[in-house]
Protein backbone atom coordinates (compact mmCIF):
# COMPACT_ATOMS: atom_id res chain seq x y z
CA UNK A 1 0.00 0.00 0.00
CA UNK A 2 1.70 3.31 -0.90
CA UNK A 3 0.93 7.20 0.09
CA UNK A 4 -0.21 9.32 -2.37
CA UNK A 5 1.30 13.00 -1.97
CA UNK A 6 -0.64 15.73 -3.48
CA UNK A 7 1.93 18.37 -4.92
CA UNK A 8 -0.71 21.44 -5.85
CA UNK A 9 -1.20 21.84 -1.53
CA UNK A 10 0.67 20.74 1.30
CA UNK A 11 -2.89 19.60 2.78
CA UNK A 12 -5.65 18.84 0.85
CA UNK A 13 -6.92 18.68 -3.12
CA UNK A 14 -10.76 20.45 -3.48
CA UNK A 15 -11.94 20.71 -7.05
CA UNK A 16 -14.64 22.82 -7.95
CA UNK A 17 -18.06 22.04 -6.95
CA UNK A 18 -16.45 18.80 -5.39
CA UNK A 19 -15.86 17.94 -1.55
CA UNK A 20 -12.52 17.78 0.17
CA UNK A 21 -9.60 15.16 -0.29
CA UNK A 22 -6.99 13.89 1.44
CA UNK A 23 -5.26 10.69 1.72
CA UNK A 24 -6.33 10.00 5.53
CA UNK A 25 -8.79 11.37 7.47
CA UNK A 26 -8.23 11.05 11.14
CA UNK A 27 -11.81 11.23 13.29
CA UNK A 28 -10.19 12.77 17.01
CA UNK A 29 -8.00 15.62 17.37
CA UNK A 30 -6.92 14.32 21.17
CA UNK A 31 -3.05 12.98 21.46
CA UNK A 32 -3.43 9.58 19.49
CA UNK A 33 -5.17 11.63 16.59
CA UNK A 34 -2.78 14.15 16.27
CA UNK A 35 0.42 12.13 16.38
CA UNK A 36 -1.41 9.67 13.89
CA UNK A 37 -1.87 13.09 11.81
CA UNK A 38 2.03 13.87 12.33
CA UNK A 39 3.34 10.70 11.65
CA UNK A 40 1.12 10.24 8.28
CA UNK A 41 2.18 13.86 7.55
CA UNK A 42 5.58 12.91 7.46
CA UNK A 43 5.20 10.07 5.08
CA UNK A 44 4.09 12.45 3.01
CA UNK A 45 0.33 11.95 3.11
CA UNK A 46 -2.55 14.66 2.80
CA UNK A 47 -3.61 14.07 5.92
CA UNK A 48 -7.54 15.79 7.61
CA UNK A 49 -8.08 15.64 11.27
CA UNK A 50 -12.14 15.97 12.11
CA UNK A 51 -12.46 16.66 15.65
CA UNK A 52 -14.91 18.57 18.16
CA UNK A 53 -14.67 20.00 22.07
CA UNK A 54 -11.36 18.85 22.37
CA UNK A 55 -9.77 21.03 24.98
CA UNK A 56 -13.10 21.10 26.84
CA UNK A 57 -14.15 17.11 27.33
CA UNK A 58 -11.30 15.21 25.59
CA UNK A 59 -9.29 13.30 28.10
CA UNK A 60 -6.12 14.56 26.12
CA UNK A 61 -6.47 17.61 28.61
CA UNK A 62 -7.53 16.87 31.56
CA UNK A 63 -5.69 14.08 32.63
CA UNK A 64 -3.02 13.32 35.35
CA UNK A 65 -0.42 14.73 32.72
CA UNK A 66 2.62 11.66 33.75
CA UNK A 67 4.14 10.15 30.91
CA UNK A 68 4.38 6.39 32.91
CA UNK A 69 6.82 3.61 32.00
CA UNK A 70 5.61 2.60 35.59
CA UNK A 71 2.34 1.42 34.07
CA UNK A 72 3.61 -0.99 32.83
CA UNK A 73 1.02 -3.97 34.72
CA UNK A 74 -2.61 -4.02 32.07
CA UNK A 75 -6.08 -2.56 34.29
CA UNK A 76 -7.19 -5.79 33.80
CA UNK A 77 -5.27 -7.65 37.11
CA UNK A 78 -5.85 -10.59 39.62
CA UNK A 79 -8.54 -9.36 42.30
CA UNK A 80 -9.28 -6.05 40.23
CA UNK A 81 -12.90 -7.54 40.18
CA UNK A 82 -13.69 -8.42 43.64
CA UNK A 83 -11.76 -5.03 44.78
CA UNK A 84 -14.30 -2.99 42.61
CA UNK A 85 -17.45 -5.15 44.63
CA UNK A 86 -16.03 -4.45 47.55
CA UNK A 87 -16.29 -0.91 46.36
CA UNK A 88 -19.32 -0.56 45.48
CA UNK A 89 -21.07 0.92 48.24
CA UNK A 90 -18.42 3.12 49.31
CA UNK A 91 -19.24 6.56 47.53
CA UNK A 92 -15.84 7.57 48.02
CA UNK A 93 -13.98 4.36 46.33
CA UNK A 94 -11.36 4.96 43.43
CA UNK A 95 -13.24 2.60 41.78
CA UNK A 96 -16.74 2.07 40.98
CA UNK A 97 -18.50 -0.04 38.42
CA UNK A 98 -21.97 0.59 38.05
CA UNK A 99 -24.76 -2.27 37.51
CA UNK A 100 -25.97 -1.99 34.00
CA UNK A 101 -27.79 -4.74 31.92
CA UNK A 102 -26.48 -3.32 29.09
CA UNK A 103 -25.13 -6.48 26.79
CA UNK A 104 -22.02 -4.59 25.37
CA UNK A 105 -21.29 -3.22 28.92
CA UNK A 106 -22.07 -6.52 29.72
CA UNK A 107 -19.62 -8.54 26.72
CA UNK A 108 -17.06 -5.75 27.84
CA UNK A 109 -17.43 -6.97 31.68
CA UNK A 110 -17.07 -10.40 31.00
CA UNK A 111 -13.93 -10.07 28.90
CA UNK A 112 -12.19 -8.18 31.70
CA UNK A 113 -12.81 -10.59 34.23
CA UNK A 114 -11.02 -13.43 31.67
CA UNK A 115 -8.54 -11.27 31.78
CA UNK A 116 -7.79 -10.57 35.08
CA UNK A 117 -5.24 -13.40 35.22
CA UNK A 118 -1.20 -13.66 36.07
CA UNK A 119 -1.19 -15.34 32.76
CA UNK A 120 -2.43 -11.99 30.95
CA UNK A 121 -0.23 -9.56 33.32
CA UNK A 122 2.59 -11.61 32.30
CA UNK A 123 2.12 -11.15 28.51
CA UNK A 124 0.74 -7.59 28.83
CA UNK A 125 3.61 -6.35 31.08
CA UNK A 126 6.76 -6.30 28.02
CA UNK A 127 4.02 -5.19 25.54
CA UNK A 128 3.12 -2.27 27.72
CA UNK A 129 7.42 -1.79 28.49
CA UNK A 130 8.18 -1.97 24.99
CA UNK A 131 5.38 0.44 23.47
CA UNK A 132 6.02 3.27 26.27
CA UNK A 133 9.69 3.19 26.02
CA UNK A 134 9.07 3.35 22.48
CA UNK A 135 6.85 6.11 22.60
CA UNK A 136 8.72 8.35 24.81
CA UNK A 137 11.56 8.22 23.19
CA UNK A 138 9.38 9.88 20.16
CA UNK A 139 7.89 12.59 22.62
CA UNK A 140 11.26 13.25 23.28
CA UNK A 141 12.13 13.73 19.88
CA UNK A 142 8.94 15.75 19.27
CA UNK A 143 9.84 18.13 22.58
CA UNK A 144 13.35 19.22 21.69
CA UNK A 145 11.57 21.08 18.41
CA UNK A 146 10.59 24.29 18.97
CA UNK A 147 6.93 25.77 19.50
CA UNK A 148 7.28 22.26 21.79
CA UNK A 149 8.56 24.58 25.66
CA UNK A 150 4.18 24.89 25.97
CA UNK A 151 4.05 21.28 26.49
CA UNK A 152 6.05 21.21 30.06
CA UNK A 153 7.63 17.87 29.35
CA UNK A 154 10.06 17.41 32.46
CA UNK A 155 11.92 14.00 33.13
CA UNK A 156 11.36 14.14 36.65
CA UNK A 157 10.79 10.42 38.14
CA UNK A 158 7.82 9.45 39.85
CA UNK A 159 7.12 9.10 42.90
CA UNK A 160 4.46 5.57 44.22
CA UNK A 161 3.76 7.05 47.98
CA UNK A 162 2.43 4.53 50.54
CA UNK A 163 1.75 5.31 54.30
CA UNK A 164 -0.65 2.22 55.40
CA UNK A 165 1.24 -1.54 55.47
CA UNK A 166 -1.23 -2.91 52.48
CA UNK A 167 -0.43 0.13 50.12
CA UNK A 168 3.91 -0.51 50.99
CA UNK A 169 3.48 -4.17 50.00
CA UNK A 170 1.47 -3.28 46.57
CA UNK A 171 3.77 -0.74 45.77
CA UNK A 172 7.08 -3.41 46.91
CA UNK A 173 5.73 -5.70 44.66
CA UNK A 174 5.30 -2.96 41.66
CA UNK A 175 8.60 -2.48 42.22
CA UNK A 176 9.83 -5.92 42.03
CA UNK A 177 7.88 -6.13 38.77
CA UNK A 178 9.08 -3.04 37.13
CA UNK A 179 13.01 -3.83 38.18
CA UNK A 180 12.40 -7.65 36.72
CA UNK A 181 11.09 -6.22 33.40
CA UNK A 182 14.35 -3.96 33.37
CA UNK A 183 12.79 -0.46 34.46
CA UNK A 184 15.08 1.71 36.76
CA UNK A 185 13.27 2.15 40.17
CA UNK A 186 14.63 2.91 43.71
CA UNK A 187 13.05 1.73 47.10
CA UNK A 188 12.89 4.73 49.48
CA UNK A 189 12.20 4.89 52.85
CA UNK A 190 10.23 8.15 54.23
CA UNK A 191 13.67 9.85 54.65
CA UNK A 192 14.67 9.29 51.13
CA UNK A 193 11.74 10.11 49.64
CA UNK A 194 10.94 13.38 51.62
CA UNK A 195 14.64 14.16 50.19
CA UNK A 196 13.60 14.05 46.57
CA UNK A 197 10.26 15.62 47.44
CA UNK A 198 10.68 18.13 50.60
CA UNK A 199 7.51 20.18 49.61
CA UNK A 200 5.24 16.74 50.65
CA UNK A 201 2.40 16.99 52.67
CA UNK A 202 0.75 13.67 52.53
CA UNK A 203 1.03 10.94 55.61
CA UNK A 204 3.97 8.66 54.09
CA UNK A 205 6.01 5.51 55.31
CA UNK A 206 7.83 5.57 52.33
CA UNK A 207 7.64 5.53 48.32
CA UNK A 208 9.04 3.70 44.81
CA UNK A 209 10.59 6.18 43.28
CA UNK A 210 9.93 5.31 38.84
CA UNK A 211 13.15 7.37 37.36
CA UNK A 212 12.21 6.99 33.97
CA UNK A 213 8.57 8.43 34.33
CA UNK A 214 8.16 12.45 33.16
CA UNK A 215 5.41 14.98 33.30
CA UNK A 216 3.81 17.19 30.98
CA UNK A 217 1.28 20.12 30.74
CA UNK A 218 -1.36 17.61 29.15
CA UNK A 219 -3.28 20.60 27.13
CA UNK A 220 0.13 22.84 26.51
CA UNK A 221 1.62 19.57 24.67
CA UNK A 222 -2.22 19.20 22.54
CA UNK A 223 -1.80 22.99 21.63
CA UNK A 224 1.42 22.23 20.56
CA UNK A 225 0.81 19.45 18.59
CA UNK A 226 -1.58 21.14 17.31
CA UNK A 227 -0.09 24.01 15.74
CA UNK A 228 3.15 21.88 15.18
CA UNK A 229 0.52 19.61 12.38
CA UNK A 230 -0.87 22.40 11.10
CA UNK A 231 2.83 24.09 10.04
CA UNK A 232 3.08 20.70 8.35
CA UNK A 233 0.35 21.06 6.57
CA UNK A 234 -2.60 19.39 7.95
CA UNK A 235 -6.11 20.66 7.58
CA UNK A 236 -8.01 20.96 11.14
CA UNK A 237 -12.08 20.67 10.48
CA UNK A 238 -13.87 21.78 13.66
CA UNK A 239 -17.01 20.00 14.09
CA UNK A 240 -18.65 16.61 14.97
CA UNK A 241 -19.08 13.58 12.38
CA UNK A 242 -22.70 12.95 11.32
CA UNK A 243 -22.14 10.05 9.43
CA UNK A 244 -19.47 7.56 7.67
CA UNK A 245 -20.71 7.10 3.73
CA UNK A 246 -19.64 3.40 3.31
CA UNK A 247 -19.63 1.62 -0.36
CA UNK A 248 -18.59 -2.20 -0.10
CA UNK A 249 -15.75 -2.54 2.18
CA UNK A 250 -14.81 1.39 2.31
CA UNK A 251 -15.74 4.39 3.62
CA UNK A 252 -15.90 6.49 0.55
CA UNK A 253 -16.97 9.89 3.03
CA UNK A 254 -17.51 11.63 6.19
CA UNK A 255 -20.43 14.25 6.32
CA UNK A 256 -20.04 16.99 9.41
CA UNK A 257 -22.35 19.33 9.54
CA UNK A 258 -21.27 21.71 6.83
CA UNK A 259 -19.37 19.42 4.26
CA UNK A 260 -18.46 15.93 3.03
CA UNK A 261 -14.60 15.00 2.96
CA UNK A 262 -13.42 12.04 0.90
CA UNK A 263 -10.44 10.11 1.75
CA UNK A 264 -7.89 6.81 0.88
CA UNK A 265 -8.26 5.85 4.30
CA UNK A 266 -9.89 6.77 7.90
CA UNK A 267 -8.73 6.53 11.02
CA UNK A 268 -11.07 6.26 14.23
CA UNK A 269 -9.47 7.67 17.20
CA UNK A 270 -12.47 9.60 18.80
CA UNK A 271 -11.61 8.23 22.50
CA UNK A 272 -14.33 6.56 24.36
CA UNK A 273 -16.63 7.37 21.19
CA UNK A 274 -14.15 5.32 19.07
CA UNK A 275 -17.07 2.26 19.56
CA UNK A 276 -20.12 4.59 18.48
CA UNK A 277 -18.35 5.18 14.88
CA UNK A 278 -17.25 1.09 14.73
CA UNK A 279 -21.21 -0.16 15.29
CA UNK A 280 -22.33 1.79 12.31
CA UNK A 281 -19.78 -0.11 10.13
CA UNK A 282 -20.71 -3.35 11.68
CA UNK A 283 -18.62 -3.88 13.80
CA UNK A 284 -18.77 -3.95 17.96
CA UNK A 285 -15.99 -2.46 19.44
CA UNK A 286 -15.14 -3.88 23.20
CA UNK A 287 -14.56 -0.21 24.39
CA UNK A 288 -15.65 1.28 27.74
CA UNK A 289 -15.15 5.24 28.68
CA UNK A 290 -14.19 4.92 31.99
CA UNK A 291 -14.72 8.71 33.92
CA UNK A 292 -11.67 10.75 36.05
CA UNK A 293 -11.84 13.76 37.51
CA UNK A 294 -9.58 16.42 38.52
CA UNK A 295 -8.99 19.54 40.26
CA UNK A 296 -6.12 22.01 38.86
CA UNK A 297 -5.02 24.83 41.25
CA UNK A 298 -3.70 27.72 40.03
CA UNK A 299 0.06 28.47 40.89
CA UNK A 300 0.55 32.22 43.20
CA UNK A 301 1.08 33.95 39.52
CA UNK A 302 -2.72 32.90 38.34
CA UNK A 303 -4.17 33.86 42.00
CA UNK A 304 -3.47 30.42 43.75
CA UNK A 305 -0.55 29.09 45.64
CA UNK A 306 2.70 27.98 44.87
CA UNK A 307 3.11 24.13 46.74
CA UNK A 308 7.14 23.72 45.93
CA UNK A 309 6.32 20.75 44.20
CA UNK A 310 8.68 19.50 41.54
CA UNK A 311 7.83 15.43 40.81
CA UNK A 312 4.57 14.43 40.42
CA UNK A 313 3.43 11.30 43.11
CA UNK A 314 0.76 8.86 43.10
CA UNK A 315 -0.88 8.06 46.65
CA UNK A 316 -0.90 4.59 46.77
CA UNK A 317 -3.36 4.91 49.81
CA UNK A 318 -6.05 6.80 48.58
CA UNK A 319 -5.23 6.10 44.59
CA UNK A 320 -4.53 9.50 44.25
CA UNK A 321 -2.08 11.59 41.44
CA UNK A 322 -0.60 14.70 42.45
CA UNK A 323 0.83 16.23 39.57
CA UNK A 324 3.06 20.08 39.42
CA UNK A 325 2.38 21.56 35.97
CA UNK A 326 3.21 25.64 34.62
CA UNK A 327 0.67 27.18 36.10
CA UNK A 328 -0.48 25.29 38.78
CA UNK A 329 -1.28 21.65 40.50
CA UNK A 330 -3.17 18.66 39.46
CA UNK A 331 -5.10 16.55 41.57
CA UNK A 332 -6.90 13.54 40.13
CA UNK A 333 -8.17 10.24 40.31
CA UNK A 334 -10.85 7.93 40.53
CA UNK A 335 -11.76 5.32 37.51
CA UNK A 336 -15.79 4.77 36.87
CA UNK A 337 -17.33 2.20 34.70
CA UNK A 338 -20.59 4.07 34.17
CA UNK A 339 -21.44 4.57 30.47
CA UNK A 340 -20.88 8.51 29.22
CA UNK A 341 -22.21 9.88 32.18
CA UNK A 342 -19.85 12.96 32.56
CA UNK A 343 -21.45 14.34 34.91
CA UNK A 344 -19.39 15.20 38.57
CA UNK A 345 -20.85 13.11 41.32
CA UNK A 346 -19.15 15.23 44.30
CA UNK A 347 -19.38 12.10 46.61
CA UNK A 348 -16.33 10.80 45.03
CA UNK A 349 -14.24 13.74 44.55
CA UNK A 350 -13.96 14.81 47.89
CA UNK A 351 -10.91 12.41 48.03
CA UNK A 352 -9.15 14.53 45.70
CA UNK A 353 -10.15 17.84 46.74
CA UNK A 354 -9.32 16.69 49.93
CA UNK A 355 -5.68 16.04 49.44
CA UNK A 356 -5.78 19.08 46.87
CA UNK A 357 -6.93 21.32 50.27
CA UNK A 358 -3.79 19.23 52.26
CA UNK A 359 -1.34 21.62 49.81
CA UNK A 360 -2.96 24.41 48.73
CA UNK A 361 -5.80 25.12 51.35
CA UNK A 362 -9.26 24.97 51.33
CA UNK A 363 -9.80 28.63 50.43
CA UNK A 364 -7.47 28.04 47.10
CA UNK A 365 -9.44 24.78 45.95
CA UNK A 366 -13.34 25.46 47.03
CA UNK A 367 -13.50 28.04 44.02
CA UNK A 368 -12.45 25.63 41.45
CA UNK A 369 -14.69 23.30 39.33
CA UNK A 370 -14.29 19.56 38.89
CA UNK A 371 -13.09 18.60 35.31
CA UNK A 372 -14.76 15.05 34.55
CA UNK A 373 -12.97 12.97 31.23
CA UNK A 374 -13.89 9.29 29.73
CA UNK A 375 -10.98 7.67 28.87
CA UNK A 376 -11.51 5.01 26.23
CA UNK A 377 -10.73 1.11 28.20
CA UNK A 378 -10.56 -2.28 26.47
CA UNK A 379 -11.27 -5.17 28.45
CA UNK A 380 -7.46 -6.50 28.45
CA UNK A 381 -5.68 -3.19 29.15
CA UNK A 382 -3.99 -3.28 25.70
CA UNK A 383 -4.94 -0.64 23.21
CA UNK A 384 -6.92 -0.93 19.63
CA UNK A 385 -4.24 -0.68 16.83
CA UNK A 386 -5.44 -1.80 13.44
CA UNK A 387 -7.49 -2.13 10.85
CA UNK A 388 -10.80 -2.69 11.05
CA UNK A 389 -11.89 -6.14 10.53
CA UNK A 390 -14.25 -6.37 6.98
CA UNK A 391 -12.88 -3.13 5.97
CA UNK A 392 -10.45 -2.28 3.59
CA UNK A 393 -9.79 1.34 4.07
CA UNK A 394 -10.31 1.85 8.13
CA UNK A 395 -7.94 1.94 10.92
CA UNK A 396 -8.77 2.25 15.09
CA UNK A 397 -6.66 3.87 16.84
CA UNK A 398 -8.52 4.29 20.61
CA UNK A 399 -8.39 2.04 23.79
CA UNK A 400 -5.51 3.49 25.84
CA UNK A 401 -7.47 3.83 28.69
CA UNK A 402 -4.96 5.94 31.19
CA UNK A 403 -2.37 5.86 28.75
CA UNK A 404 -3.72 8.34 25.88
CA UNK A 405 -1.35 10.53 25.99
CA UNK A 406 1.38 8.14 27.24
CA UNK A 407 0.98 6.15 23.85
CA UNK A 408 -0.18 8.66 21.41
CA UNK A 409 3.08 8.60 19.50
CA UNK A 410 3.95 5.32 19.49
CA UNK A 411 0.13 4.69 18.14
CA UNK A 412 0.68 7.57 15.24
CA UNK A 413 4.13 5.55 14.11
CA UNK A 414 2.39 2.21 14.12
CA UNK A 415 -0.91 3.53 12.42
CA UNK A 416 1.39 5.09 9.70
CA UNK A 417 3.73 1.89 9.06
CA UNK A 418 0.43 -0.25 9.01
CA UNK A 419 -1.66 2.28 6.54
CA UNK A 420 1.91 2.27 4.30
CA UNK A 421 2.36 -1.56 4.74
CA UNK A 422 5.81 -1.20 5.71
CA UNK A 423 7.26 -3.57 8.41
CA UNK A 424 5.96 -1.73 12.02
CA UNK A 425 8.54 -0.82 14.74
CA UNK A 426 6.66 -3.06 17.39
CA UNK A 427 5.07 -6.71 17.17
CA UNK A 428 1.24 -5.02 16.32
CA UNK A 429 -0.55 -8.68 16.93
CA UNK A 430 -1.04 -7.48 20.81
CA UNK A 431 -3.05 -4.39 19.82
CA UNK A 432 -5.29 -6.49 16.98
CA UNK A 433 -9.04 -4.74 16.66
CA UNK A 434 -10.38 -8.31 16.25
CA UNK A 435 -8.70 -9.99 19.26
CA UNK A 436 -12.00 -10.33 20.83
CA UNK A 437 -13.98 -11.69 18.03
């Protein structure tokens, strides 16, 4: 399969009285969208991204902003299952599934729990190593270029807190996977770790201190990709996809609400919504959006407080990310199977504006609102990659669950290689659409 470049634009063919052109059309203008956008557009492609309301609900901006080789272990664990039961009635749990009869919440349920197996965290953990190694290196690459200083990316470490005796021996035996599958970690005692972090407020015994893990300023690095794709010459159309023309085995179009764009090939990587554009080509995606919230202080400059903070932490304890950004603080957490509800149910981020009050103060935190995100979760932790099965001309691209913007470039490079049919820099078979079939 070979890229067609168009030489009369640097983005897109329109002939009179005819609708747009490109090679690829890319459906989500989040992190995996736009670095599937870059890394088509420098193949050489005509490349369209369609998107809507992306720096308002897309999880590309909102989130914890941690770039995490630690992550390496899939959502889909031993005891994951029972742990979110045991949840269930506690409005202030991490994690909470909600009943639903629904049959694909119910197909998606079912796969997770045949998941949730040593067997599966033992394949999942190198395929998770590999890909986010993989994919930071690229960041890298992408952050030493200028118009990149917006995105904050700072190779700090991370820092696994623990205070109570159950959270030390979960985050021990993190750390005795992570140092097995070759990542660099260091087990600190309180002392050590109040040495790397002296501006800490929470209750700790000690922590696991992740040195390969960074942080970024999740929306500073989508407006920068963002304008860094347009200078290369891809076309931006603001608005929301009404409907995928299909002929045979392709999508021939894609109809917004003001025009019709043609394309070689699509690519769906619309997030959670991903599985709402795969049913209408025929095909059920096993996505769910699981919802996050999170509270963002201002830093003294914007009118809030300046904590000291420098690395961003995870509290074990409470399942809790604190994460220092320009500009300010992010608190977040929380992980809620319950359709695309987006509302904020308050009960369960009190947690976080709890522990956002420990460093900044109640007055500082009470003013702000709660930002609520679905991130897009397959049942086996593992990300959609591919093409989609009984069609010729469409790729997915969605499933990272907490690792959007952790695997967006890594997921541009492979969609690219795959749409070019050149030989892909990592073993794809993991991330199949059809693995579920």
């Amino acid at each position: 399969m070979t890229i067609r470049m168009h030489t009369d634009s640097p983005s897109f063919k329109q002939k009179a009285g005819m609708s747009e052109q490109f090679d690829t059309v890319i459906v989500g203008g989040g992190m995996v969208g736009l670095s599937c956008a870059k890394a088509l557009r420098d193949q050489g492609a005509s490349v369209a991204v369609v998107d809507r309301d992306r720096y308002t609900e897309a999880a590309s901006t909102g989130n914890a902003g941690m770039i995490v080789p630690s992550h390496i272990v899939p959502l889909s664990a031993p005891g994951v299952i029972a742990k979110g039961m045991k949840w269930l009635m506690n409005p202030e749990s991490p994690l909470y599934i909600k009943p639903s009869a629904d049959p694909a919440f119910m197909k998606w349920l079912w796969a997770f729990q045949r998941h949730c197996t040593q067997a599966h965290v033992d394949h999942g953990i190198p395929v998770l190593r590999d890909s986010i190694l993989a994919s930071l290196e690229l960041l890298d690459a992408w952050c030493s270029q200028e118009g990149f200083e917006r995105a904050g990316l700072k190779h700090t470490g991370l820092l696994m807190l623990h205070f109570g005796e159950k959270a030390r021996q979960e985050n021990l035996e993190l750390a005795d996977i992570a140092e097995k599958a070759g990542l660099e970690i260091e087990r600190l005692d309180r002392d050590g770790t109040l040495a790397l972090e002296p501006a800490l407020k929470t209750d700790i015994s000690g922590s696991v201190y992740f040195r390969q893990d960074a942080r970024v300023d999740p929306e500073g690095l989508l407006r920068a990709m963002e304008a860094h794709v347009r200078g290369l010459g891809v076309t931006i159309i603001e608005g929301a996809v009404r409907s995928l023309q299909r002929s045979g085995r392709k999508v021939v179009g894609i109809k917004t609400a003001d025009r019709t764009i043609e394309a070689n090939h699509l690519v769906l990587a619309a997030g959670s919504w991903t599985s709402k554009l795969t049913k209408g080509l025929g095909t059920q995606l096993l996505l769910q959006p699981a919802k996050g919230y999170s509270v963002t202080i201002p830093d003294a400059e914007s009118g809030g407080v300046d904590t000291g903070m420098n690395m961003p932490c995870l509290v074990t304890d409470q399942k809790i990310s604190i994460t220092p950004m320009p500009g300010g603080i992010r608190f977040s957490g929380t992980l809620g199977l319950q359709g695309y509800d987006l509302s904020v149910d308050e009960r369960r981020v009190k947690p976080i504006r709890r522990h956002a009050a420990l460093y900044c103060g109640e007055e500082h935190v009470s003013p702000v609102p709660t930002w609520a995100g679905l991130r897009p979760a397959s049942p086996d932790g593992l990300p959609f990659v591919g093409p989609l099965p009984d069609m010729d001309n469409v790729w997915v691209a969605s499933g990272h669950g907490m690792l959007g913007v952790t695997l967006g470039p890594i997921t541009g490079q492979l969609i690219a290689e795959q749409i070019a049919g050149s030989a892909p820099s990592l073993d794809t078979v993991p991330f199949r659409v059809d693995r579920f079939a």
